[in-house]
PDB file of N, CA and C in Angstrom:
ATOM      1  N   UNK A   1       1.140  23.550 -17.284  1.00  0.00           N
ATOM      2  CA  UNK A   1       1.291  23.377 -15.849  1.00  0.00           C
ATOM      3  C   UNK A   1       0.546  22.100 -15.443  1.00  0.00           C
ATOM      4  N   UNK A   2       1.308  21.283 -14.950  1.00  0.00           N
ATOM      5  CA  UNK A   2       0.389  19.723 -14.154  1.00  0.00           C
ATOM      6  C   UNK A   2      -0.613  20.310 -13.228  1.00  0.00           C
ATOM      7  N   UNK A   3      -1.953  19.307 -13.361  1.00  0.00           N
ATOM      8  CA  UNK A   3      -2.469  19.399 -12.504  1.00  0.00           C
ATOM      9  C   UNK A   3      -1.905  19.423 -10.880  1.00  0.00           C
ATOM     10  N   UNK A   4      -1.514  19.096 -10.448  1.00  0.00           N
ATOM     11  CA  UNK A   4      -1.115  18.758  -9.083  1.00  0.00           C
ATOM     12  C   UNK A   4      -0.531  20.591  -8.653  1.00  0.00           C
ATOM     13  N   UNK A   5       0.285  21.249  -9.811  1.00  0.00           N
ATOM     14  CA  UNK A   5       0.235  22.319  -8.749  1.00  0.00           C
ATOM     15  C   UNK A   5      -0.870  23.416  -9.164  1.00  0.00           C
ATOM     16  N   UNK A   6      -1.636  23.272 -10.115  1.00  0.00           N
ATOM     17  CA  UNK A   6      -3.009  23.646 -10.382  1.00  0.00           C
ATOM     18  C   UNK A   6      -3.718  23.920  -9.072  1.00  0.00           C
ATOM     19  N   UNK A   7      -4.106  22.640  -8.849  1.00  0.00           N
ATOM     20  CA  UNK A   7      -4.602  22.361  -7.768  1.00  0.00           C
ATOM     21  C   UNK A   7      -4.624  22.883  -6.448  1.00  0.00           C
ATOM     22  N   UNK A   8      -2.995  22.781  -6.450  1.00  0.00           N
ATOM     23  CA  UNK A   8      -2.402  23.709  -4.892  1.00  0.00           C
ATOM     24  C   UNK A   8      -2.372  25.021  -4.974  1.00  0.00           C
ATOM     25  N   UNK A   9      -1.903  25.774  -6.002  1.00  0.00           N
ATOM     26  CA  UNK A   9      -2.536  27.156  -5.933  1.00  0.00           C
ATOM     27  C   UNK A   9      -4.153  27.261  -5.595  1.00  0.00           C
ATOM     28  N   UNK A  10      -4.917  27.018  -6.640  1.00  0.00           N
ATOM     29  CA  UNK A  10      -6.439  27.096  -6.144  1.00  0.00           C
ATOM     30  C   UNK A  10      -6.890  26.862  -4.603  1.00  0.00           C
ATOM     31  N   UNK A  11      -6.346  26.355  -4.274  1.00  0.00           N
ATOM     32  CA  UNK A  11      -6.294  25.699  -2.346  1.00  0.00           C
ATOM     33  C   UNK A  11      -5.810  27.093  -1.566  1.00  0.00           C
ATOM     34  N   UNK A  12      -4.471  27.480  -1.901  1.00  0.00           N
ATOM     35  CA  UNK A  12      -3.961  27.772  -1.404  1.00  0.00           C
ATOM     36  C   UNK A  12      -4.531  29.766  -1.240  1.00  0.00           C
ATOM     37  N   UNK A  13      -5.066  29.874  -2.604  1.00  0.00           N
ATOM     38  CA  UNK A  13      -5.337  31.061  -3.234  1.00  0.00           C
ATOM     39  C   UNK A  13      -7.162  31.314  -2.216  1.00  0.00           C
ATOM     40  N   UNK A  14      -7.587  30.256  -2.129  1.00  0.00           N
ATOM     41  CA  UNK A  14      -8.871  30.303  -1.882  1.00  0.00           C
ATOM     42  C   UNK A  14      -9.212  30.108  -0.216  1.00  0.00           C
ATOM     43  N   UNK A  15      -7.909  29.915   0.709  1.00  0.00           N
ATOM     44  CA  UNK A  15      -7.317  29.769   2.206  1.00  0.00           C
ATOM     45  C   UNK A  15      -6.780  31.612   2.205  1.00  0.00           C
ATOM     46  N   UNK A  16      -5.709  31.720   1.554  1.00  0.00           N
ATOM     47  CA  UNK A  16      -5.638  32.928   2.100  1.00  0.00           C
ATOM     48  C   UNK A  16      -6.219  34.066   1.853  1.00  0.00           C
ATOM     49  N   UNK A  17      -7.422  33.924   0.435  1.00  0.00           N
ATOM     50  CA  UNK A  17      -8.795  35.303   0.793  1.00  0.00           C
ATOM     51  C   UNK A  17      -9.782  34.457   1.899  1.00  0.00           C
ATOM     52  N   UNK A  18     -10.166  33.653   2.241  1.00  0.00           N
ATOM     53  CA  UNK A  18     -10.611  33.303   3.129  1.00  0.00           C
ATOM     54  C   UNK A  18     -10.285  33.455   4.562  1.00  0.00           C
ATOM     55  N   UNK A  19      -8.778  33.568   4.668  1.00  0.00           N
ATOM     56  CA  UNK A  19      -8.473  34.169   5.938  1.00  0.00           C
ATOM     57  C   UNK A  19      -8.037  36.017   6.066  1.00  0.00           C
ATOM     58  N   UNK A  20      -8.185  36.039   4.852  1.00  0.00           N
ATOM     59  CA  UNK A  20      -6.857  37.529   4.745  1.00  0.00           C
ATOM     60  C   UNK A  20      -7.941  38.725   4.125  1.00  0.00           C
ATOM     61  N   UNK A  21      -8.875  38.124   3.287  1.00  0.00           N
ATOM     62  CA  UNK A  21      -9.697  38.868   2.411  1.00  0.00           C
ATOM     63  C   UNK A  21      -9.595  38.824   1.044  1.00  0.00           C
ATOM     64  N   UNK A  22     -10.219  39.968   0.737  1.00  0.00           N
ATOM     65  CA  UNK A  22      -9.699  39.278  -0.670  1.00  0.00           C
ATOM     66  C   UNK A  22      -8.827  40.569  -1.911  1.00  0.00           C
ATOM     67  N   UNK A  23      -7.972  41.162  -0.793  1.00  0.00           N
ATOM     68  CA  UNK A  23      -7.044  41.943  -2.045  1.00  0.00           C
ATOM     69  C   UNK A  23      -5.715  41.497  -1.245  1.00  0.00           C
ATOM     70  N   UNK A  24      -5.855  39.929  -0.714  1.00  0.00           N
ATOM     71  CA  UNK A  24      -4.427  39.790   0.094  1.00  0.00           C
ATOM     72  C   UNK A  24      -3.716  39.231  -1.070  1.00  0.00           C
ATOM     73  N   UNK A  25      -2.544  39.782  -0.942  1.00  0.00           N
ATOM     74  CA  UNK A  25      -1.504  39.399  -2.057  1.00  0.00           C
ATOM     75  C   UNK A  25      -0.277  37.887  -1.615  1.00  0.00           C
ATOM     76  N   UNK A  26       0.113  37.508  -3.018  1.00  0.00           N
ATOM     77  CA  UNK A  26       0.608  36.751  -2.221  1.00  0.00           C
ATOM     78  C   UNK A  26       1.760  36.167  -3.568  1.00  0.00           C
ATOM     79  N   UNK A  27       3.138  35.658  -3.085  1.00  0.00           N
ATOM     80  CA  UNK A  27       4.484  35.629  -4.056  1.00  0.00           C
ATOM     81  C   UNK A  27       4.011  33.846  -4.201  1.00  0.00           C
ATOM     82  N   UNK A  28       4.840  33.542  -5.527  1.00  0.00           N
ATOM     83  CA  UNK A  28       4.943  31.869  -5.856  1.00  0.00           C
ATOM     84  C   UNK A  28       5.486  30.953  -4.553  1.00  0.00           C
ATOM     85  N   UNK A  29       5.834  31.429  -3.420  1.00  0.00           N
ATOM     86  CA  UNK A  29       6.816  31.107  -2.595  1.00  0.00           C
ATOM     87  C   UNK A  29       5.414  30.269  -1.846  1.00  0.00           C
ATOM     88  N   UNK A  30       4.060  31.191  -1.908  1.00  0.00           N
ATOM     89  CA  UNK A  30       3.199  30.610  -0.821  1.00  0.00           C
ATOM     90  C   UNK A  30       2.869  29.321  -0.956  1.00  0.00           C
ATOM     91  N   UNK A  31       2.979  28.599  -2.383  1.00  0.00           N
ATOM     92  CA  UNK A  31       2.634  27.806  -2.535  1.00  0.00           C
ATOM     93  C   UNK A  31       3.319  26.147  -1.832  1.00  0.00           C
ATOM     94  N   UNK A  32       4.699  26.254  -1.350  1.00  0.00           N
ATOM     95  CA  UNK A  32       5.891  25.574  -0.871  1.00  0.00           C
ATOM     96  C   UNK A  32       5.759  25.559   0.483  1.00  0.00           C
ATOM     97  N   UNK A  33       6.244  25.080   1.244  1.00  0.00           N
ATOM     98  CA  UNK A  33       6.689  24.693   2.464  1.00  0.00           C
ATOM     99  C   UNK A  33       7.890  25.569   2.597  1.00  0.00           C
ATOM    100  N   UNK A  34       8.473  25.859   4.026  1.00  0.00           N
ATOM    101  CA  UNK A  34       9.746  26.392   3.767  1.00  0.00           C
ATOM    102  C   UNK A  34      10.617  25.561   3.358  1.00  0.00           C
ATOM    103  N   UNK A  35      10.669  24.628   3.097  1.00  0.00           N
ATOM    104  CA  UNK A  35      12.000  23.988   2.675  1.00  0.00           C
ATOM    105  C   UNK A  35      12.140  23.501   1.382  1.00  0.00           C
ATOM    106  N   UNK A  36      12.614  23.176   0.604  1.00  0.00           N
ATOM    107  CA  UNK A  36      12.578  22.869  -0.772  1.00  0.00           C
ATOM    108  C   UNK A  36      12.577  21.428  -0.792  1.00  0.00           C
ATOM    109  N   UNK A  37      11.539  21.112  -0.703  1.00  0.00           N
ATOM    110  CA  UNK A  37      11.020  19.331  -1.166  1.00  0.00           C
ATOM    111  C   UNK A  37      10.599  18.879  -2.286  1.00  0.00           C
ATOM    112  N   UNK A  38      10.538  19.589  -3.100  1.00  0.00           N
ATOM    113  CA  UNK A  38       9.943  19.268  -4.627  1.00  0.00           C
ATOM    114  C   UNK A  38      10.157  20.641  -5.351  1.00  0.00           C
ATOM    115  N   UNK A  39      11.696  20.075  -5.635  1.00  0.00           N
ATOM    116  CA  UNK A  39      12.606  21.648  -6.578  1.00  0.00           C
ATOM    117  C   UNK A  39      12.057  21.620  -7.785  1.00  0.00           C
ATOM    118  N   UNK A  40      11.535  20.494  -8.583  1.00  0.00           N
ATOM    119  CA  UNK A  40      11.186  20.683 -10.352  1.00  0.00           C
ATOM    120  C   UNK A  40       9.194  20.955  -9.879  1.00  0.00           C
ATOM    121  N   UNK A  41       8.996  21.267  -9.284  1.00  0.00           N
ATOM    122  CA  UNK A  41       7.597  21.610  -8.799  1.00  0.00           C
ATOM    123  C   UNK A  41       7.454  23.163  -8.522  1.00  0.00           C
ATOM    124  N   UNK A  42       8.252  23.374  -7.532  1.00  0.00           N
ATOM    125  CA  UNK A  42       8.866  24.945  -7.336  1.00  0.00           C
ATOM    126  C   UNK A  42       8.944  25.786  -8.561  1.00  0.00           C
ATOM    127  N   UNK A  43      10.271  24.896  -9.366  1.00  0.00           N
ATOM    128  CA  UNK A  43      10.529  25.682 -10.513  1.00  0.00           C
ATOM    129  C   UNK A  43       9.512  25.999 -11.504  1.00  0.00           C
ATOM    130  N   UNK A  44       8.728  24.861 -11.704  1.00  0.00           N
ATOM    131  CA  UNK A  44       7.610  25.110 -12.540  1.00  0.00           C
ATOM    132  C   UNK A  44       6.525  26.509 -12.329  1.00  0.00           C
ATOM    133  N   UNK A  45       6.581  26.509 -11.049  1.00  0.00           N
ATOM    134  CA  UNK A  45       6.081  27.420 -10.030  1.00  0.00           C
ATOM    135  C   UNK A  45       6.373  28.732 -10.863  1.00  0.00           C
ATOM    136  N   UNK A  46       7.616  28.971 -10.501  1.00  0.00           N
ATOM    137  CA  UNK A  46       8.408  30.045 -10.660  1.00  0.00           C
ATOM    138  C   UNK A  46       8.717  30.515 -12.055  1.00  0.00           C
ATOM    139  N   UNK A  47       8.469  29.445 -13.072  1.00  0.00           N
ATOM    140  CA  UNK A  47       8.985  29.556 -14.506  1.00  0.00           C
ATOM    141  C   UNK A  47       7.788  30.478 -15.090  1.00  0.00           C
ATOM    142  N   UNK A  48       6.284  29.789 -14.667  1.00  0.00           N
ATOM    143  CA  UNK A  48       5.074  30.110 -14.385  1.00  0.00           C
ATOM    144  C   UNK A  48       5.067  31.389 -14.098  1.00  0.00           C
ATOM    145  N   UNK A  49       5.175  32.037 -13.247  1.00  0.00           N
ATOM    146  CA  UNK A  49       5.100  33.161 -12.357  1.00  0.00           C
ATOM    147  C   UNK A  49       5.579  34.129 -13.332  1.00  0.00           C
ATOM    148  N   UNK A  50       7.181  33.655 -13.165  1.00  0.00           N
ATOM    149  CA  UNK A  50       8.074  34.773 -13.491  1.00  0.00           C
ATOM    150  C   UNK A  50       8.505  35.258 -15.076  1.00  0.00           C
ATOM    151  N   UNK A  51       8.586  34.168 -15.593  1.00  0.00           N
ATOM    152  CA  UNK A  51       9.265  34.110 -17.290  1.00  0.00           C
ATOM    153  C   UNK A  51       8.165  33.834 -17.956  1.00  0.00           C
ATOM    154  N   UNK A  52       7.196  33.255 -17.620  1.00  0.00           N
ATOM    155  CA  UNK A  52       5.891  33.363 -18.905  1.00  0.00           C
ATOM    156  C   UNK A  52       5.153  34.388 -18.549  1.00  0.00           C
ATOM    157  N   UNK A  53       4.921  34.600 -17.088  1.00  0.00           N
ATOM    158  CA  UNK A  53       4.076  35.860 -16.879  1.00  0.00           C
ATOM    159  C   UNK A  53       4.588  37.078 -16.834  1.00  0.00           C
ATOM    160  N   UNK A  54       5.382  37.351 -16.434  1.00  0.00           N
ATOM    161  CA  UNK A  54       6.621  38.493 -15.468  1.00  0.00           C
ATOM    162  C   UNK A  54       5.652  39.164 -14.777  1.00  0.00           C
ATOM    163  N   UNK A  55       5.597  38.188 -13.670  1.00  0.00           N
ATOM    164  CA  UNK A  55       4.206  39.235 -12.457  1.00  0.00           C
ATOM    165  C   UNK A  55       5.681  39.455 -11.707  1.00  0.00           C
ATOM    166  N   UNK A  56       4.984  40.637 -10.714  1.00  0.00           N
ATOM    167  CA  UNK A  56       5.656  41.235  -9.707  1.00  0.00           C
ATOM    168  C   UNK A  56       5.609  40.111  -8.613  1.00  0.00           C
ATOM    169  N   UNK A  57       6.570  40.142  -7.418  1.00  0.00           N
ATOM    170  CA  UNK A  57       6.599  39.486  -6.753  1.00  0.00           C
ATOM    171  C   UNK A  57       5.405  39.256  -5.828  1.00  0.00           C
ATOM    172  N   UNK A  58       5.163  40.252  -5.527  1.00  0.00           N
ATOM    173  CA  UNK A  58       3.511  39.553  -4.625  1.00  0.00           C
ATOM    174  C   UNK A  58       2.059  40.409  -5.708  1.00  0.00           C
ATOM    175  N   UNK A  59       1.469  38.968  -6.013  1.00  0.00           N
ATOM    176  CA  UNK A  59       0.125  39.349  -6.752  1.00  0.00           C
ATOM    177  C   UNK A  59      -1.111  39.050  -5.699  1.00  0.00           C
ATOM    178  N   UNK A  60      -2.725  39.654  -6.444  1.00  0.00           N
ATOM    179  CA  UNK A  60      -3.781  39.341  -5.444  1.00  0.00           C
ATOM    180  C   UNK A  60      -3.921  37.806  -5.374  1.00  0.00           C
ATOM    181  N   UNK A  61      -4.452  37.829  -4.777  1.00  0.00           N
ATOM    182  CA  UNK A  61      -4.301  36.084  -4.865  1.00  0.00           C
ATOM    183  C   UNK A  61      -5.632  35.350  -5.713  1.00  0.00           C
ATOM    184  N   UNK A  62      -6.806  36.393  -5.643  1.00  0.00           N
ATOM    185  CA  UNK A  62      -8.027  36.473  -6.620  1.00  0.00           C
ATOM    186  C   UNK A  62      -7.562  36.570  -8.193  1.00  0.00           C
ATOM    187  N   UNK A  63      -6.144  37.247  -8.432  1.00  0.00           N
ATOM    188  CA  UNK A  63      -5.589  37.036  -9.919  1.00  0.00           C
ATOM    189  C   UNK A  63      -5.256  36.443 -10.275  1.00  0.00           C
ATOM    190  N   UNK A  64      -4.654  35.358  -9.225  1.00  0.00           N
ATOM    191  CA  UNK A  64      -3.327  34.278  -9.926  1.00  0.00           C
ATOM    192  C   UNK A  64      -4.204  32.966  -9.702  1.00  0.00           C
ATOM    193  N   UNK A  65      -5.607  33.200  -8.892  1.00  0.00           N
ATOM    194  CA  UNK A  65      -7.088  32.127  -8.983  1.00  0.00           C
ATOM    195  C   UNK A  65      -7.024  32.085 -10.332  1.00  0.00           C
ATOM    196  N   UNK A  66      -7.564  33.424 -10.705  1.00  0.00           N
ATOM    197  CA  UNK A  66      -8.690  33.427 -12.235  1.00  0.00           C
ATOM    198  C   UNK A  66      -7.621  32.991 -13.440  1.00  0.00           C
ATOM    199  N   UNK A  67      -6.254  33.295 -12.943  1.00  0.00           N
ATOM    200  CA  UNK A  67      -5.394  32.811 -14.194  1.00  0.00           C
ATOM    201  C   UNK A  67      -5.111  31.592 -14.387  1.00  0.00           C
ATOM    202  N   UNK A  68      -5.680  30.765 -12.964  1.00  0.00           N
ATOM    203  CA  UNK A  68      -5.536  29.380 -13.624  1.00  0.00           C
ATOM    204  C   UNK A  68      -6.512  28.961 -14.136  1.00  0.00           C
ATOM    205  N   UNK A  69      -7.914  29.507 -13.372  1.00  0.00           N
ATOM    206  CA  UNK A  69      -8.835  28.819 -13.533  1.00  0.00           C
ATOM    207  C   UNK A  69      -9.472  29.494 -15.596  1.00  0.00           C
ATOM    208  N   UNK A  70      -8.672  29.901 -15.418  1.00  0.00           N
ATOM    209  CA  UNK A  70      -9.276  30.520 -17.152  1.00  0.00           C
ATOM    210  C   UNK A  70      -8.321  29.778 -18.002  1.00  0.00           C
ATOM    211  N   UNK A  71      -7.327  28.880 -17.733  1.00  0.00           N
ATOM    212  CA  UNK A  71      -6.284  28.039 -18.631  1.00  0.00           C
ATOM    213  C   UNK A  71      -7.264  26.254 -18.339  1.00  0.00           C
ATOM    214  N   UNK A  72      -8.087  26.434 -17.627  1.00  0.00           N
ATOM    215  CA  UNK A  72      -8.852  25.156 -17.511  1.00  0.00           C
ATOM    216  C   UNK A  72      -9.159  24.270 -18.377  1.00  0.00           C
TER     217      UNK A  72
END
């Protein structure tokens, strides 16, 4: 996985227990904008998520932290 969406999960993961708490769950989708502006970014997203991991659609968001931050 590139740094760059490394990065944006950790941001993104560490905004919504910060606003939500911390057993708020949350799908690959959070990471995007609604609109699809960067489809081979997404997909990576999703390839990530779904076919190397097979997580369920919404995980804690404290899990899908520690799973990047433990591929460091």
């Amino acid at each position: 996985m590139r740094e760059e969406l490394r990065a944006k999960i950790i941001t993104v993961c560490d905004k919504k227990i910060a606003s939500k708490g911390e057993n708020v769950g949350l799908s690959f989708y959070a990471f995007f904008a609604n609109k699809n502006d960067n489809p081979e970014l997404l997909m990576e997203a999703a390839t990530w998520w779904i076919h190397i991991h097979k997580l369920d659609h919404f995980v804690k968001a404290k899990t899908i932290k520690q799973m990047i931050l433990d591929r460091l």
